[in-house]
C-alpha atoms as a PDB file:
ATOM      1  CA  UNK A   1      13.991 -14.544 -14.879  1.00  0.00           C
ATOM      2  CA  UNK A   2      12.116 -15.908 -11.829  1.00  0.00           C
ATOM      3  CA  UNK A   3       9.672 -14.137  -9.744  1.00  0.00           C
ATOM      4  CA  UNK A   4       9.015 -15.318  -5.890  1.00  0.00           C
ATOM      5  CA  UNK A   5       5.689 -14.973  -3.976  1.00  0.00           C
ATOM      6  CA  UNK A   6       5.961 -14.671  -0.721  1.00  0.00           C
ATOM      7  CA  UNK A   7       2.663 -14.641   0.587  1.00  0.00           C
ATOM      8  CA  UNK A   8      -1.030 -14.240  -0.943  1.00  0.00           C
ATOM      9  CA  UNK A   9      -2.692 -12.756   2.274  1.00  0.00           C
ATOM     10  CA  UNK A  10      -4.678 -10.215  -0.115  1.00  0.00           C
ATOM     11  CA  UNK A  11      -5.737  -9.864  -3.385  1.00  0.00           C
ATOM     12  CA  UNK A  12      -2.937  -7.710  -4.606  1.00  0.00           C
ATOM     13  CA  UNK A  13      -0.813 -10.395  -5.564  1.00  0.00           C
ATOM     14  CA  UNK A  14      -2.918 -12.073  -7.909  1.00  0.00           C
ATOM     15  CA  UNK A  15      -2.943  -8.955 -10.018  1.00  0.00           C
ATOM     16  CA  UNK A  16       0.298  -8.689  -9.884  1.00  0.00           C
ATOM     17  CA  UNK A  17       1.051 -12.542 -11.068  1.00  0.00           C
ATOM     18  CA  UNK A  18      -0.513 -11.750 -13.838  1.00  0.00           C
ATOM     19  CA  UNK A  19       0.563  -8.337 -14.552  1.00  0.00           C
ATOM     20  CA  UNK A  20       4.310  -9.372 -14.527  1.00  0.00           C
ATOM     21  CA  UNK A  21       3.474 -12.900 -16.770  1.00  0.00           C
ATOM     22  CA  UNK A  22       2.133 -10.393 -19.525  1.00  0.00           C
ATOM     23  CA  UNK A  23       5.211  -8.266 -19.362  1.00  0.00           C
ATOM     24  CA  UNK A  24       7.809 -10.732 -18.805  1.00  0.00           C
ATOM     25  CA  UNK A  25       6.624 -14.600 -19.491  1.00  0.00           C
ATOM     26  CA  UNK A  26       8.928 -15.387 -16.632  1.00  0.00           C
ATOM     27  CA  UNK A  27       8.854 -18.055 -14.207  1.00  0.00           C
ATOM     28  CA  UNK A  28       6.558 -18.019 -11.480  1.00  0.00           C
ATOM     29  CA  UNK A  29       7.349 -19.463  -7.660  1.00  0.00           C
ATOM     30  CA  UNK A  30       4.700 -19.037  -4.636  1.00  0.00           C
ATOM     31  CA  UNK A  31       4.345 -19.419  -0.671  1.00  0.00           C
ATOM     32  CA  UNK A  32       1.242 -19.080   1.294  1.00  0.00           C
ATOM     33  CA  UNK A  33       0.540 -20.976   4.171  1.00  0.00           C
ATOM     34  CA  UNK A  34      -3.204 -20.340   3.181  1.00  0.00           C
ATOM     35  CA  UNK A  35      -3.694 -24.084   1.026  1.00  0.00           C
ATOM     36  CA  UNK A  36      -6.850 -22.366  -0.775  1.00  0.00           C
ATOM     37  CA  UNK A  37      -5.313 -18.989  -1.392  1.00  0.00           C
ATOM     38  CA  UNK A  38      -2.343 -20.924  -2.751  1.00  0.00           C
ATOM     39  CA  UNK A  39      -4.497 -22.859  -4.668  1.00  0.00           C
ATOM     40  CA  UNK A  40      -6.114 -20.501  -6.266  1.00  0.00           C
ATOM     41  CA  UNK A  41      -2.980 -18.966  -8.036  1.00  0.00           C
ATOM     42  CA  UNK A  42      -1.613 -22.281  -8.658  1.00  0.00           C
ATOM     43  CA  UNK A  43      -4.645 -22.456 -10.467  1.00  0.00           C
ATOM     44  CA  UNK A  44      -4.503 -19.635 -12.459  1.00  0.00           C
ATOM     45  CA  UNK A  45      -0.628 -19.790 -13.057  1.00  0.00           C
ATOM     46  CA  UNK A  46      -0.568 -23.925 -13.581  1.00  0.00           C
ATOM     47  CA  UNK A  47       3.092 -23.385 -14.410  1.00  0.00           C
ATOM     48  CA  UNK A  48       4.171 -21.746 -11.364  1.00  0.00           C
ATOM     49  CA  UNK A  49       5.964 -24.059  -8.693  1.00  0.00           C
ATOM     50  CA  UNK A  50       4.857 -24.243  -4.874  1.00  0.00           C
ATOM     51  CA  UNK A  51       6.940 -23.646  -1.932  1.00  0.00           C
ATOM     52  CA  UNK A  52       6.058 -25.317   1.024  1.00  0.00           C
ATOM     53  CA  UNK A  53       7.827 -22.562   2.899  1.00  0.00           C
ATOM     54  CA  UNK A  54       9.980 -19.344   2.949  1.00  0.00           C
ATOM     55  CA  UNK A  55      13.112 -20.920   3.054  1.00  0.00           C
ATOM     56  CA  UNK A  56      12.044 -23.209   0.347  1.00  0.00           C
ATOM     57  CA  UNK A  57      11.030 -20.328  -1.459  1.00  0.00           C
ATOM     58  CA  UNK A  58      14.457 -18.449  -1.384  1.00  0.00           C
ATOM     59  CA  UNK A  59      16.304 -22.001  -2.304  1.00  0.00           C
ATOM     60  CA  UNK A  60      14.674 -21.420  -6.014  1.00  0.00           C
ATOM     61  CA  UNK A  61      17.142 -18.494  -6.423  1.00  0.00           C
ATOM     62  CA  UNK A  62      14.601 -15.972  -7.766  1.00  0.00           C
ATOM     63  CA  UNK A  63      15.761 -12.571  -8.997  1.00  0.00           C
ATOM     64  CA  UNK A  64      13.230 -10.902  -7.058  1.00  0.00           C
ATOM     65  CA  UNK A  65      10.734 -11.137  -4.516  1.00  0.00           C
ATOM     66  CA  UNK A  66       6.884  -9.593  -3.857  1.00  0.00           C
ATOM     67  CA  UNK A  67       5.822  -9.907  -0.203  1.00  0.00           C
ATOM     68  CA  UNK A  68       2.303 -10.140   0.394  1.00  0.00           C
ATOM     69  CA  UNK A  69       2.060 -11.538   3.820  1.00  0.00           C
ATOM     70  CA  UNK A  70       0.253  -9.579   7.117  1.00  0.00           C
ATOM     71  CA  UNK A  71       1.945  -6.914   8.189  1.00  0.00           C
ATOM     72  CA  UNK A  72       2.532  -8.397  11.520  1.00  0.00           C
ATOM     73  CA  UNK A  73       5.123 -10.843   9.265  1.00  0.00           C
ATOM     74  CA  UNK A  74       6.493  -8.272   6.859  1.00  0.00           C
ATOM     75  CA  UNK A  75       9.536  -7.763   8.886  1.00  0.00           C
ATOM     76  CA  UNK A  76      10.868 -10.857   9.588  1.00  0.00           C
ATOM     77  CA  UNK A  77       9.460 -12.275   5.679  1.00  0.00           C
ATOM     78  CA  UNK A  78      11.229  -9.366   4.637  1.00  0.00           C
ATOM     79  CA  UNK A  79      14.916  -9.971   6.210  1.00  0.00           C
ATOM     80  CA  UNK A  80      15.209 -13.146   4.965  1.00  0.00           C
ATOM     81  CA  UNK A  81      15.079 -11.844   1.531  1.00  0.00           C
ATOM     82  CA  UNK A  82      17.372  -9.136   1.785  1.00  0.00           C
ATOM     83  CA  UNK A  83      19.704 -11.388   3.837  1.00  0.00           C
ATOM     84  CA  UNK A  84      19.737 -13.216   0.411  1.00  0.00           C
ATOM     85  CA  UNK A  85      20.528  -9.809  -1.502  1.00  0.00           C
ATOM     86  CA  UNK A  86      17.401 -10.007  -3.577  1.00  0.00           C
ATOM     87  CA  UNK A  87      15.083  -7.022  -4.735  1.00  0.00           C
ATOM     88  CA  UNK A  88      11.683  -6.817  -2.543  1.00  0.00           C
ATOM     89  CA  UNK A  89       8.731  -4.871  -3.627  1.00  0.00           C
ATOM     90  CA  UNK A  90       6.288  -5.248  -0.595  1.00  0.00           C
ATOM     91  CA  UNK A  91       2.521  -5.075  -1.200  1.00  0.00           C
ATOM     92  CA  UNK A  92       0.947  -2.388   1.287  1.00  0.00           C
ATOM     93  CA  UNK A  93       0.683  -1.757   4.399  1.00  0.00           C
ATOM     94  CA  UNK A  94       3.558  -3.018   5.401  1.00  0.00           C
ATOM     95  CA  UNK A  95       3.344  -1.932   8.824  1.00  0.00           C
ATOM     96  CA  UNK A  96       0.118  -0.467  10.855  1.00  0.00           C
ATOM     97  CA  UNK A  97       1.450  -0.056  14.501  1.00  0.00           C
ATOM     98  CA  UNK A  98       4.743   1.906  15.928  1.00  0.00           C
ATOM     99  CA  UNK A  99       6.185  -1.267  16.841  1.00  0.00           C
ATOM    100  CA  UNK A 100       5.910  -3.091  13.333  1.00  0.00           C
ATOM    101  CA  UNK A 101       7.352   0.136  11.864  1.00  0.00           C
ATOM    102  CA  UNK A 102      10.306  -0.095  14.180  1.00  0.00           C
ATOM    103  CA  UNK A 103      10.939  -3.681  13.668  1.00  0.00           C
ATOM    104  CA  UNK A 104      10.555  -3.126  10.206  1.00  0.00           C
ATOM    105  CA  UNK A 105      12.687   0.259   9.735  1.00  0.00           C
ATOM    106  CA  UNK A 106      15.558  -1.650  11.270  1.00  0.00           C
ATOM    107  CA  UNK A 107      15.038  -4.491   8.650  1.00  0.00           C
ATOM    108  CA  UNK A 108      15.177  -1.923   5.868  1.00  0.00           C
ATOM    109  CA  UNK A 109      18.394   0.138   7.313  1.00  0.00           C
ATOM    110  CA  UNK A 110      20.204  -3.022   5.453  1.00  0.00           C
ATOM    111  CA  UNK A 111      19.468  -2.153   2.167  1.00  0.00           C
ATOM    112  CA  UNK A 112      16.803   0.672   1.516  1.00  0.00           C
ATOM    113  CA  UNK A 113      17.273   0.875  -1.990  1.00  0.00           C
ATOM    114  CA  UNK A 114      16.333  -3.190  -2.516  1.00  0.00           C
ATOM    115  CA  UNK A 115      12.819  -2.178  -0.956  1.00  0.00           C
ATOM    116  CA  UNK A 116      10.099  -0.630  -2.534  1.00  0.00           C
ATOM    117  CA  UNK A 117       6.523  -0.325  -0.809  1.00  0.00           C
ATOM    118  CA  UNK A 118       3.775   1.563  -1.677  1.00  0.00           C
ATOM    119  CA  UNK A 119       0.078   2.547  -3.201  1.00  0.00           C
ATOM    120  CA  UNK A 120      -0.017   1.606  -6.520  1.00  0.00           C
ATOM    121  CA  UNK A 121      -1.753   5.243  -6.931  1.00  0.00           C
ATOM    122  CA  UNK A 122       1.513   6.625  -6.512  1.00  0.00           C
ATOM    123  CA  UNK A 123       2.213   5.530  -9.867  1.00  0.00           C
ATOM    124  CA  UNK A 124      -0.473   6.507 -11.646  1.00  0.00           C
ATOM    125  CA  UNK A 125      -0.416   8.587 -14.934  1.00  0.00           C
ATOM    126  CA  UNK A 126      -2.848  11.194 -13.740  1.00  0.00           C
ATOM    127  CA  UNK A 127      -1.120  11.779 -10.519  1.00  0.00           C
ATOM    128  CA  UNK A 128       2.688  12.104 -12.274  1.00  0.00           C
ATOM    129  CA  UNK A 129       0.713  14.785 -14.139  1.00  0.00           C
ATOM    130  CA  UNK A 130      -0.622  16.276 -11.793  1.00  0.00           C
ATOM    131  CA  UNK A 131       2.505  15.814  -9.741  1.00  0.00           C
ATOM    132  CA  UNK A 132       4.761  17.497 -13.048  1.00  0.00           C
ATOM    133  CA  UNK A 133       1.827  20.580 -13.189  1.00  0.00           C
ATOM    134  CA  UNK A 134       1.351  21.370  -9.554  1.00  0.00           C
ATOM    135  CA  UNK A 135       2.797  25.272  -7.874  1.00  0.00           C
ATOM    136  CA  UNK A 136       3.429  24.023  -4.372  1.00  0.00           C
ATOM    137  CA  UNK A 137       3.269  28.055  -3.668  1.00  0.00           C
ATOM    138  CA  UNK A 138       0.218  28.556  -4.947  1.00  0.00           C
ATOM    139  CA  UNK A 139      -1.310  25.415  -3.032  1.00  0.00           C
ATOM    140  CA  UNK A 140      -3.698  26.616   0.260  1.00  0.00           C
ATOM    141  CA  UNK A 141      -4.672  23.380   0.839  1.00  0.00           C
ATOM    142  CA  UNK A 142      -5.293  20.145  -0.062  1.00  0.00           C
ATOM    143  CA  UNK A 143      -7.436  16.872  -0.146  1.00  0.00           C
ATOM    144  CA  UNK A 144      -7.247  13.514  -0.732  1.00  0.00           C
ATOM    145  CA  UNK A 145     -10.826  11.024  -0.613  1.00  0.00           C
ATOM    146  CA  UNK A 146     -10.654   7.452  -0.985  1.00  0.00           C
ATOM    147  CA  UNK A 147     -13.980   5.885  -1.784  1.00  0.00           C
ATOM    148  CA  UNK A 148     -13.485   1.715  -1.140  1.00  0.00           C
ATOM    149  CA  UNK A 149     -16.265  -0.449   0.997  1.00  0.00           C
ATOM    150  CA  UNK A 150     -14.933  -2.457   3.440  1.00  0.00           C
ATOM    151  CA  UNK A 151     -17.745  -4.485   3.984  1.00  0.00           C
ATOM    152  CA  UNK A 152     -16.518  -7.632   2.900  1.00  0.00           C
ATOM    153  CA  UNK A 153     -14.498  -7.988   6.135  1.00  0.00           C
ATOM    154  CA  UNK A 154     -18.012  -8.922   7.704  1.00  0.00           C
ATOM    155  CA  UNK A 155     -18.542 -11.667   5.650  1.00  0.00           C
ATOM    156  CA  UNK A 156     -14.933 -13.227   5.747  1.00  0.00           C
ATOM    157  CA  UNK A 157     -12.960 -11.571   3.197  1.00  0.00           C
ATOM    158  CA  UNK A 158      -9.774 -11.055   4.672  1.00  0.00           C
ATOM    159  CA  UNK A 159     -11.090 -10.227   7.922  1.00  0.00           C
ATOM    160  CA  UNK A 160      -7.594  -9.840   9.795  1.00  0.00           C
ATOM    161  CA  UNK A 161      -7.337  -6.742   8.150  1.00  0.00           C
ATOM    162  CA  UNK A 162     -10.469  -5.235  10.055  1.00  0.00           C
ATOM    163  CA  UNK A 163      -8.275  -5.937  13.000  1.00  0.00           C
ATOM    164  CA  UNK A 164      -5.897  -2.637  13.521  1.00  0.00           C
ATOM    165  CA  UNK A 165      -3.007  -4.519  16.077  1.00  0.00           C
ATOM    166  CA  UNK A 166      -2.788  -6.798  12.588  1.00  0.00           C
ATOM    167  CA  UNK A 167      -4.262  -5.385   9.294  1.00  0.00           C
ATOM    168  CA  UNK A 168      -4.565  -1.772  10.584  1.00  0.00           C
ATOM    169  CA  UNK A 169      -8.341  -1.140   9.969  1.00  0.00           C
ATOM    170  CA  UNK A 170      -9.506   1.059   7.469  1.00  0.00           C
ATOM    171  CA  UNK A 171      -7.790   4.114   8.541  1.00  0.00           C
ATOM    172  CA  UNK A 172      -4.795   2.063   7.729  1.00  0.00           C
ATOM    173  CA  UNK A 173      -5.696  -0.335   4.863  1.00  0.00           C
ATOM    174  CA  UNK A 174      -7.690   2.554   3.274  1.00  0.00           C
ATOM    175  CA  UNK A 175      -6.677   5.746   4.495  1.00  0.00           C
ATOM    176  CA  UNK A 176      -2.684   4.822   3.221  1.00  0.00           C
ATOM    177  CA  UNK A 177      -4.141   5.534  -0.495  1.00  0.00           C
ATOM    178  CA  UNK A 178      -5.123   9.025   0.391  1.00  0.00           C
ATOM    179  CA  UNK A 179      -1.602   9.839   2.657  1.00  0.00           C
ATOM    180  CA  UNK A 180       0.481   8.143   0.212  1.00  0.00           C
ATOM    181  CA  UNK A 181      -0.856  10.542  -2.538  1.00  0.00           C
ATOM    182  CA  UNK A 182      -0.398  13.551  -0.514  1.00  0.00           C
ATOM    183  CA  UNK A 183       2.934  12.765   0.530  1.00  0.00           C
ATOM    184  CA  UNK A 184       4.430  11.665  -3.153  1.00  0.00           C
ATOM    185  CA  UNK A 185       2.761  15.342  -4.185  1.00  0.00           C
ATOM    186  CA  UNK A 186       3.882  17.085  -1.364  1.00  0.00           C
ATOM    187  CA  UNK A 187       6.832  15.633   0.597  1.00  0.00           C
ATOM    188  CA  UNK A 188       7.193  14.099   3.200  1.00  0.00           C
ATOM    189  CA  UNK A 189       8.222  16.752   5.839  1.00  0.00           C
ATOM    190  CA  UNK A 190       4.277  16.536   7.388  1.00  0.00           C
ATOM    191  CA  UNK A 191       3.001  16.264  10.831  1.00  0.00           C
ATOM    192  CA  UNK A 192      -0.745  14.344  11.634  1.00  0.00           C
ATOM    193  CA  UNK A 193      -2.884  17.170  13.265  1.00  0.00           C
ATOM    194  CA  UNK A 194      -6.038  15.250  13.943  1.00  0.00           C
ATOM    195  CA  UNK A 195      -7.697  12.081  13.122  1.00  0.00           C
ATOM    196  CA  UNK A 196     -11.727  11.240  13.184  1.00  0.00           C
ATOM    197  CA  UNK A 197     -13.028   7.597  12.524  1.00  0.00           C
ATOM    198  CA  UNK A 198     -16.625   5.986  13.336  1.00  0.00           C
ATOM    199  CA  UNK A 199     -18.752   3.091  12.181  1.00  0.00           C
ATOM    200  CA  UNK A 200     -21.597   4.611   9.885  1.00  0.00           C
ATOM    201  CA  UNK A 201     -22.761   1.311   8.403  1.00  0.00           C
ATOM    202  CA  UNK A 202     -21.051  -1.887   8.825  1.00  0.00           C
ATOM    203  CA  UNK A 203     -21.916  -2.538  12.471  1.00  0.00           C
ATOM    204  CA  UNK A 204     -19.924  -4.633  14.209  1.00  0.00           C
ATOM    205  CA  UNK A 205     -16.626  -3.653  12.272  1.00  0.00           C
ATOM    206  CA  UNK A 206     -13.522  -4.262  14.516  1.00  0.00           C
ATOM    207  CA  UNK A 207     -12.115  -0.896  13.237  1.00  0.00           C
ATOM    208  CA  UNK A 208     -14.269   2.291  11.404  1.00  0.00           C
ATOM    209  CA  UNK A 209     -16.020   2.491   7.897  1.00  0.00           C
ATOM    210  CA  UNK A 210     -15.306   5.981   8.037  1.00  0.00           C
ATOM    211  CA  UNK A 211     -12.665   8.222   8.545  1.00  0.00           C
ATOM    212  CA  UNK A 212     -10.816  11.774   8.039  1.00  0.00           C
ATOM    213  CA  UNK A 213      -7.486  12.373   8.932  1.00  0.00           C
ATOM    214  CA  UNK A 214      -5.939  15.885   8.452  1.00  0.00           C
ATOM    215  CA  UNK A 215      -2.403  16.811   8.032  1.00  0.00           C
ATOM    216  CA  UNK A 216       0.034  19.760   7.938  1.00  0.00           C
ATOM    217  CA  UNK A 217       3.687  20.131   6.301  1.00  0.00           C
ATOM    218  CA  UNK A 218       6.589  22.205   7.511  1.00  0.00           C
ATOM    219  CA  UNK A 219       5.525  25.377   5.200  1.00  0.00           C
ATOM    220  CA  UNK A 220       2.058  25.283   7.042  1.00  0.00           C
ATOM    221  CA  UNK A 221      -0.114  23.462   3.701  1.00  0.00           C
ATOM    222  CA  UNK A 222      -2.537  21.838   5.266  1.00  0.00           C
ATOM    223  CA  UNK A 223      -4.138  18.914   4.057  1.00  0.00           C
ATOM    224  CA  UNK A 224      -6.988  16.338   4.551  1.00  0.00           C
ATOM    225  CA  UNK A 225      -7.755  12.614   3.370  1.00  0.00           C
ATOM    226  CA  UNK A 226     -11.637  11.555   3.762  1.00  0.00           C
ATOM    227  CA  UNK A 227     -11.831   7.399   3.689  1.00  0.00           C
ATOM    228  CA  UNK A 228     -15.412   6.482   3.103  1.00  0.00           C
ATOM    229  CA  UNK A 229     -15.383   2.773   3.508  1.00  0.00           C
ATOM    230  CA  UNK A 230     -19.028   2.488   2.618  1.00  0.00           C
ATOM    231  CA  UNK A 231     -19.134   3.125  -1.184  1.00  0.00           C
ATOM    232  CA  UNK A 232     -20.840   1.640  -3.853  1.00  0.00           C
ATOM    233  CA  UNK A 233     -17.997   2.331  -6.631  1.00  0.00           C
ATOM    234  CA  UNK A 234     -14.340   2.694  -6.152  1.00  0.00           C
ATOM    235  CA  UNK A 235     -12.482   6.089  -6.412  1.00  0.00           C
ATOM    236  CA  UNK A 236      -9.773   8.336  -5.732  1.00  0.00           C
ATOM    237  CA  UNK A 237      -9.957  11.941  -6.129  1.00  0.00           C
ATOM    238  CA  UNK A 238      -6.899  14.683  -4.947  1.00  0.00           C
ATOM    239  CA  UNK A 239      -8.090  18.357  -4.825  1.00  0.00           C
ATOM    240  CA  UNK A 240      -5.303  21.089  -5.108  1.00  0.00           C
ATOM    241  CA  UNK A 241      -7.105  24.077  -4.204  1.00  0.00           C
ATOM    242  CA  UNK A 242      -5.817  27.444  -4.896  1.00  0.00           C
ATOM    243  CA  UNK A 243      -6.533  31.251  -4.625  1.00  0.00           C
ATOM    244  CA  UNK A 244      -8.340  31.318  -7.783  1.00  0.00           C
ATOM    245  CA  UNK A 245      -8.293  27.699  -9.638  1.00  0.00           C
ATOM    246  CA  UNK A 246      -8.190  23.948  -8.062  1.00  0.00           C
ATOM    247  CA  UNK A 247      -6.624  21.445 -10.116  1.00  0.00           C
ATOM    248  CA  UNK A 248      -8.195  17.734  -9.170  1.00  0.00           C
ATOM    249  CA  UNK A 249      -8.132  14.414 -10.814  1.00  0.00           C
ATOM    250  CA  UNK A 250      -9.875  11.497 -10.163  1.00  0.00           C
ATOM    251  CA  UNK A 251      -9.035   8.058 -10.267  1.00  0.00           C
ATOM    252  CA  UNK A 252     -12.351   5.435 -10.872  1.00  0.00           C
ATOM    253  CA  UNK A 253     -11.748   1.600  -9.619  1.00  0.00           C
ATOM    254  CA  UNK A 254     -14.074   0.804 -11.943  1.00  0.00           C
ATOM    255  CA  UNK A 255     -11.651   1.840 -15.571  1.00  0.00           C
ATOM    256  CA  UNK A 256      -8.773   0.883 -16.754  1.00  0.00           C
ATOM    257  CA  UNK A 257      -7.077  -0.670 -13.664  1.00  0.00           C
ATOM    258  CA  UNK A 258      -3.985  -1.691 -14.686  1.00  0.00           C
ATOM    259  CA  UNK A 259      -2.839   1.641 -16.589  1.00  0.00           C
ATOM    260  CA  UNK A 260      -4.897   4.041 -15.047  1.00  0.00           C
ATOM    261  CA  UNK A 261      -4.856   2.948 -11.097  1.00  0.00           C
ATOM    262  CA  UNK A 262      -0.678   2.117 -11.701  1.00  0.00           C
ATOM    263  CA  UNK A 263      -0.782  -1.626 -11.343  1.00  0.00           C
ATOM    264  CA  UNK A 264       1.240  -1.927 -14.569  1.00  0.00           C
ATOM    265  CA  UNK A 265       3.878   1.310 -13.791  1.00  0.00           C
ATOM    266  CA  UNK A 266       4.272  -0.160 -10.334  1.00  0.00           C
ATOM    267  CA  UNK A 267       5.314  -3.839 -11.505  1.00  0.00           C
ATOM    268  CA  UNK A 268       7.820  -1.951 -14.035  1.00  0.00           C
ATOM    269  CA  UNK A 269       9.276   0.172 -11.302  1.00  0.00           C
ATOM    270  CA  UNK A 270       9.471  -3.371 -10.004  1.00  0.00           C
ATOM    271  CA  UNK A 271      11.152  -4.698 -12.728  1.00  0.00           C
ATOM    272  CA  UNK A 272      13.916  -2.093 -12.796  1.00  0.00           C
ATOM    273  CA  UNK A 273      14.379  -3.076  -9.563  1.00  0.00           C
ATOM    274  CA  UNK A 274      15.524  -6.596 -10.567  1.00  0.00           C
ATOM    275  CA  UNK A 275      17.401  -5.349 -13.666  1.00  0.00           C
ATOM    276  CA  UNK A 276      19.462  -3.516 -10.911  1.00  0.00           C
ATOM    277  CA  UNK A 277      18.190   0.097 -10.462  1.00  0.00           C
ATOM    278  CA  UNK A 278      17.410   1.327  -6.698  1.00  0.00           C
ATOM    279  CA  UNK A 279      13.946   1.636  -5.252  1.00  0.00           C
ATOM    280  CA  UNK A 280      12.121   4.456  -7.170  1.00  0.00           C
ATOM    281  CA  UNK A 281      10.212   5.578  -3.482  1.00  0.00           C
ATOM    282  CA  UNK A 282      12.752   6.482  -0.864  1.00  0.00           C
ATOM    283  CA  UNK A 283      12.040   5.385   2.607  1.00  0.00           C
ATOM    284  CA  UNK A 284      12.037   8.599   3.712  1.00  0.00           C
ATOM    285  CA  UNK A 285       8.563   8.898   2.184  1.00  0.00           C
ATOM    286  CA  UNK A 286       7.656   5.691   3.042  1.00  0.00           C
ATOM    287  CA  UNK A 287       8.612   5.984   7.031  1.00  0.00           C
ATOM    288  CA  UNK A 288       6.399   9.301   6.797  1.00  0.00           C
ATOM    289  CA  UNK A 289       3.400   7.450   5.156  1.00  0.00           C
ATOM    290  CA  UNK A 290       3.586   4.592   7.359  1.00  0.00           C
ATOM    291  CA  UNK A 291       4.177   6.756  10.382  1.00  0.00           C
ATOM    292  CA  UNK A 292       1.634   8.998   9.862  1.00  0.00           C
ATOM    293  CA  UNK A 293      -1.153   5.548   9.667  1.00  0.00           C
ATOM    294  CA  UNK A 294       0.294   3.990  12.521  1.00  0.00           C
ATOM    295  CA  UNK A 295      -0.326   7.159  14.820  1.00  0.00           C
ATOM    296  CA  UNK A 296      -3.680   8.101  12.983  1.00  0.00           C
ATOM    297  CA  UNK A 297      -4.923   4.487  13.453  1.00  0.00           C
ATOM    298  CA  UNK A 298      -3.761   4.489  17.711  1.00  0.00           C
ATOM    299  CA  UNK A 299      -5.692   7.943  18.031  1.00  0.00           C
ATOM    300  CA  UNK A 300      -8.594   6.868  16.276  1.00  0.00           C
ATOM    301  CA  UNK A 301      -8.700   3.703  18.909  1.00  0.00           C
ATOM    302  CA  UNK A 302      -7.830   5.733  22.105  1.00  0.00           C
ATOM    303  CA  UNK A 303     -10.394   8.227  20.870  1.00  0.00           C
ATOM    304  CA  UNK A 304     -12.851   5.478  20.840  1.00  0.00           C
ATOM    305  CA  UNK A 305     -12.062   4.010  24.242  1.00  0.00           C
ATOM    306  CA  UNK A 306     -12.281   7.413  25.818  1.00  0.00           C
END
C-alpha cells in the first residue's frame, strides 16, 4: 500500500505520517512546495520518496491521498485526486470563506463518499460515548470550549492561517473543533445565531484570540462554542446540560493524543477508506460545519470594521 502527501502546510500531517507507518509499514510519498517543511518529513520518514509536484505525486499510483495544503488550494489539490478515483481524507479546514466552500462543494459533488474531512475530535472515544449516552430530549442546551493559543502565528508559525481570506483565523482554525463536536452530537440541521470575536492578548493578530459563537438547531437546542486562543494548556470540553444532570467530558491536549484526541481512529476511518468503504462523515455534516465557520468568521470581520 502507498500513501500520498499532498501538502505539509501544518503540522497535522506529520502526525499523521507517522500514525499510519505504525499501523500499516506502508510506503510513504510527499509534496510540499515548502523545501524545509518537506524536509523535515523526509527527514523523519528517510524512506519516503519526494514529489516535485502534484502531478508527480499522482504518477506514483498511491491508494490514497491526505491533503494538507491551504485551504485556498484544497479545491483544485483536491480534484485532481478524485479525477484519479483515489480516496482523499483532507486535513481541516478545508474551506474558511463562502467562495472556497462553493468551489469546493462542487469538487466534492463528484464523489462525496471518496472525501472525508474533519476534527480529529470527532473521533474521539469520549465523544462516541458521550455521543452513544446522550437524550437529545432531555438536552436544554449545550456548549462546546476549545482552549488552544494561537500565539505562535506572531512569531512565524504558520502565520497564513492568522489570515481569515486564507487560513480563516481562529474563529475558523479553532472554533471548527468546537462546531464540529456539536454538529457530530447534534446534527447538522443548525442555524449560526450570533458570533463575538476580539483580540485579548496577542496584539497585532490579523484575526481574534478570542471568540464565542452561538448556535441553534431546527428543534430550538441552542448551543454555544467559546474559543480561547490564549491558553496555557490545550483542551476540549462539551457540556450537555439538562433539567436536572449535565453530562460533560473533557478532552486534555496534553494526554494521550493519539487515542484519546482521535488521531489514531481518524487515520483508521482513513484506512477503510482505501480498503474501499465510503467516507464515515457525510458531507452533509461537513457543508454545515464548514458553512457555519465561513459565515461566523465574515461576521466577526464586518463586526470589526463597523
Amino acid at each position: 500500500m502507498r500513501i500520498a502527501f499532498a501538502g505539509l502546510a501544518t503540522s497535522h500531517p506529520y502526525t499523521d505520517a507517522r500514525t499510519i507507518r505504525a499501523l500499516t509499514g506502508c510506503d510513504l510519498v510527499a509534496w510540499e512546495p515548502e523545501d524545509d517543511r518537506l524536509a523535515t518529513f523526509t527527514a523523519e520518514h528517510p524512506e519516503a520518496r519526494r514529489a516535485a509536484d502534484l502531478s508527480s505525486l499522482l504518477a506514483t499510483e498511491p491508494d490514497g491521498v491526505v491533503i494538507s495544503t491551504r485551504p485556498t488550494e484544497v479545491a483544485d489539490t483536491l480534484a485532481a485526486v478524485l479525477a484519479a478515483g483515489i480516496p482523499c481524507f483532507v486535513n481541516k479546514p478545508a474551506a474558511t470563506t463562502a467562495a472556497q466552500l462553493a468551489r469546493l462543494a462542487d469538487v466534492v459533488a463528484v464523489a462525496p463518499e471518496r472525501v472525508m474531512t474533519t476534527s480529529v475530535l470527532r473521533f474521539a472515544p469520549a465523544v462516541l460515548d458521550l455521543g452513544r449516552r446522550l437524550d437529545r430530549a432531555g438536552v436544554l442546551a449545550v456548549r462546546a470550549t476549545v482552549r488552544h493559543d494561537v500565539g505562535r502565528w506572531l512569531t512565524g508559525g504558520t502565520p497564513w492561517q492568522d489570515d481569515p481570506e486564507v487560513g480563516g483565523g481562529a474563529v475558523v482554525t479553532m472554533g471548527l473543533h468546537g462546531v464540529e463536536l456539536l454538529v457530530a452530537l447534534f446534527g447538522p440541521d443548525v442555524r449560526l445565531t450570533g458570533v463575538a470575536a476580539s483580540v485579548r492578548r496577542y496584539a497585532g493578530l490579523r484575526s481574534e484570540d478570542t471568540a464565542v459563537i452561538t448556535l441553534e438547531w431546527s428543534d430550538g437546542l441552542l448551543g454555544t462554542v467559546e474559543m480561547l486562543g490564549v491558553a496555557a494548556t490545550e483542551t476540549y470540553r462539551v457540556t450537555a446540560y439538562g433539567k436536572e444532570d449535565d453530562q460533560e467530558i473533557v478532552l486534555p491536549g496534553d494526554g494521550d493524543m493519539l487515542g484519546g484526541l482521535g488521531y489514531r481512529a481518524t487515520i483508521d476511518r482513513f484506512l477503510e477508506m482505501v480498503g474501499g468503504a465510503p467516507s464515515p462523515v457525510p458531507w452533509r455534516q461537513t457543508h454545515a460545519v464548514l458553512s457555519l465557520l465561513a459565515d461566523a468568521s465574515a461576521r466577526a470581520r464586518s463586526d470589526r470594521r463597523a
